[in-house]
C-alpha atoms as a PDB file:
ATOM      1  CA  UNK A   1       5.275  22.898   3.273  1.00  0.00           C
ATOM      2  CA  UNK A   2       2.751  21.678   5.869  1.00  0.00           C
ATOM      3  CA  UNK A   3       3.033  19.632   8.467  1.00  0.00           C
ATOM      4  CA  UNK A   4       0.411  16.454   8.771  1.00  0.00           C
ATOM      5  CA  UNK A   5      -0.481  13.985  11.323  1.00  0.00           C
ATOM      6  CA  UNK A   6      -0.096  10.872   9.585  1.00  0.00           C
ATOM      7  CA  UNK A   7      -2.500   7.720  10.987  1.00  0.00           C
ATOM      8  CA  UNK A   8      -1.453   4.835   9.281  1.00  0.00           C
ATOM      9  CA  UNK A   9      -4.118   1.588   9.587  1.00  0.00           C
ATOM     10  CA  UNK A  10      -3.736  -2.248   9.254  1.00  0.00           C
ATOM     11  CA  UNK A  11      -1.108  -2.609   5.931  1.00  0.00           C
ATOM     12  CA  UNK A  12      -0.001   0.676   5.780  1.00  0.00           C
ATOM     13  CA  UNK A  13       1.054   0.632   9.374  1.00  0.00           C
ATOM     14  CA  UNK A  14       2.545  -2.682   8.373  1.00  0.00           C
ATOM     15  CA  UNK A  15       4.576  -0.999   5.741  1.00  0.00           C
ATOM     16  CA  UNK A  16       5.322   2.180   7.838  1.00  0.00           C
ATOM     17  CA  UNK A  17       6.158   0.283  11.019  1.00  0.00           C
ATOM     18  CA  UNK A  18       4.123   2.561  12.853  1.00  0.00           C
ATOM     19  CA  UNK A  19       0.402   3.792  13.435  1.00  0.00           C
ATOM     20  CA  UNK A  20       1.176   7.614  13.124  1.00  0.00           C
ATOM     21  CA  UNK A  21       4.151  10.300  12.506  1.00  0.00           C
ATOM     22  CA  UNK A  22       4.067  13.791  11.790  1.00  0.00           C
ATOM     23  CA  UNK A  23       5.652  14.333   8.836  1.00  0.00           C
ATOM     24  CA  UNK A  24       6.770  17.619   6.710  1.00  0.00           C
ATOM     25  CA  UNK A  25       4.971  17.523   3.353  1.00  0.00           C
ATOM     26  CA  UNK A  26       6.484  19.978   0.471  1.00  0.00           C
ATOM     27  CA  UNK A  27       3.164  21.296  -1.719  1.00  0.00           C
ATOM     28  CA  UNK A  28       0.897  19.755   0.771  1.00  0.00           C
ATOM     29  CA  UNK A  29      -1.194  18.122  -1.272  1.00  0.00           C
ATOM     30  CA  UNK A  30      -2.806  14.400  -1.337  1.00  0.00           C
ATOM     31  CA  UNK A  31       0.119  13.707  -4.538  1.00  0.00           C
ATOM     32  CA  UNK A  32       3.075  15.051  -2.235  1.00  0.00           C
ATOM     33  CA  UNK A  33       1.861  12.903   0.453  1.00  0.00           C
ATOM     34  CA  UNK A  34       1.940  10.114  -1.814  1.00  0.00           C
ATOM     35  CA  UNK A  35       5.273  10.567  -3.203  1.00  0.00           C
ATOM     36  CA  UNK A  36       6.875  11.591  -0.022  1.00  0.00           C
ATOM     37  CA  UNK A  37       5.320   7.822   1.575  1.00  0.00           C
ATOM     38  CA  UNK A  38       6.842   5.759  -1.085  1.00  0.00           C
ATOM     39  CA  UNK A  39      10.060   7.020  -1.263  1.00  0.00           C
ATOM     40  CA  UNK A  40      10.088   6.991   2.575  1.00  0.00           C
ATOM     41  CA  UNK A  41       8.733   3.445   3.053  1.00  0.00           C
ATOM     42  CA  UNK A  42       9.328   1.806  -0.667  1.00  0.00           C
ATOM     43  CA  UNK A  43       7.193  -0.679  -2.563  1.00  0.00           C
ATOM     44  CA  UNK A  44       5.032  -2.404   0.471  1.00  0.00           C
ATOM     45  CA  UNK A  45       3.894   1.577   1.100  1.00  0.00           C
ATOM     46  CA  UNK A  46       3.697   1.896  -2.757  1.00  0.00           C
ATOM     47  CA  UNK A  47       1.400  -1.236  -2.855  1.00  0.00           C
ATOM     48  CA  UNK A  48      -1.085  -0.002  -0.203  1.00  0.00           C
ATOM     49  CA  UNK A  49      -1.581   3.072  -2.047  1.00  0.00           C
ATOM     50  CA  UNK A  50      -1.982   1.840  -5.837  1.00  0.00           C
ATOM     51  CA  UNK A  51      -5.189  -0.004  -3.805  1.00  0.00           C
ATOM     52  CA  UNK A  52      -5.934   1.651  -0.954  1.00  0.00           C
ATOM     53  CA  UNK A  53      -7.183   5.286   0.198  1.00  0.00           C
ATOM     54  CA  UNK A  54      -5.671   8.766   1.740  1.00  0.00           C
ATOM     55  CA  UNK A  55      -8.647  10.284   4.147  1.00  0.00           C
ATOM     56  CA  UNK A  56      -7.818  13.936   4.470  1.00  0.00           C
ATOM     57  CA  UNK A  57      -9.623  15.736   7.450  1.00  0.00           C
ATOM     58  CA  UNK A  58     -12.277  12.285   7.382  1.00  0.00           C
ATOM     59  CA  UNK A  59     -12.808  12.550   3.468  1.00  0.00           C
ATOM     60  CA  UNK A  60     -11.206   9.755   1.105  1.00  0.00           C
ATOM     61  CA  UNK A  61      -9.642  11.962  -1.441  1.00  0.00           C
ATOM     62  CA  UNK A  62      -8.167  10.558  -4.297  1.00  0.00           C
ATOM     63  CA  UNK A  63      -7.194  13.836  -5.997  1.00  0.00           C
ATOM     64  CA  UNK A  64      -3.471  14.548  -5.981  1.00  0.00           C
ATOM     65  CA  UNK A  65      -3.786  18.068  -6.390  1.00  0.00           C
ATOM     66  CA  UNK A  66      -6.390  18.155  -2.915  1.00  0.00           C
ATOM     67  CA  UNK A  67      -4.418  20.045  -0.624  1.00  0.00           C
ATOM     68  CA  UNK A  68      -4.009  18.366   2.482  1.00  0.00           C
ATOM     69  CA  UNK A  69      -5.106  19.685   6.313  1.00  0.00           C
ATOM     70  CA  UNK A  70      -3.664  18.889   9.558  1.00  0.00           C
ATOM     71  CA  UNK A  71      -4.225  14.986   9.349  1.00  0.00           C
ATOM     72  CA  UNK A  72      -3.857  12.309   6.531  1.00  0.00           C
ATOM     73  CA  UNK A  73      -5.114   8.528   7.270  1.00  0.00           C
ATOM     74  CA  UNK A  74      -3.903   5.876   5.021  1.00  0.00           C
ATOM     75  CA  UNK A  75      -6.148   2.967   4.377  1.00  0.00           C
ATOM     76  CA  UNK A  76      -5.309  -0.385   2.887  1.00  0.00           C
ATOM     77  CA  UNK A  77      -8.475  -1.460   0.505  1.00  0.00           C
ATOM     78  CA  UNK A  78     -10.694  -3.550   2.749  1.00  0.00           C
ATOM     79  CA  UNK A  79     -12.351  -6.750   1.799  1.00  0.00           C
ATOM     80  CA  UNK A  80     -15.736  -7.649   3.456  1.00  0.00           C
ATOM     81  CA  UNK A  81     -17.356 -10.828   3.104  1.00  0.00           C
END
């Protein structure tokens, strides 16, 4: 178990109701993170991540098995135009 900074951005802080937590993650990897968000926060956290993107230590990582470090930022996709 590891414990991660959390920064949640635009819908993902939506669905979170809050830019950043510390949270306990059990394997501590990029998959745990993901499971341990949508059964904390439900579908709206669930549909930010079937789209969006986990940035572990600055990297996007979209390998569950990448084990996390100290801080995890969840991205919404982002449209430009």
């Amino acid at each position: 178990m590891a414990d991660v900074r959390v920064r949640y951005f635009a819908a993902a802080a939506d669905a979170a109701g809050r830019v950043d937590e510390t949270l306990s993650v059990p394997g501590a990897t990029v998959g745990d993170l993901r499971e341990l968000l949508v059964n904390r926060y439900g579908e709206s956290m669930a549909r930010v991540l079937r789209s969006g993107s986990i940035l572990v230590d600055g990297v996007v990582s979209r390998d569950p098995e990448r084990t996390l470090g100290t801080g995890a930022d969840v991205l919404p996709r982002f449209s430009g135009g």
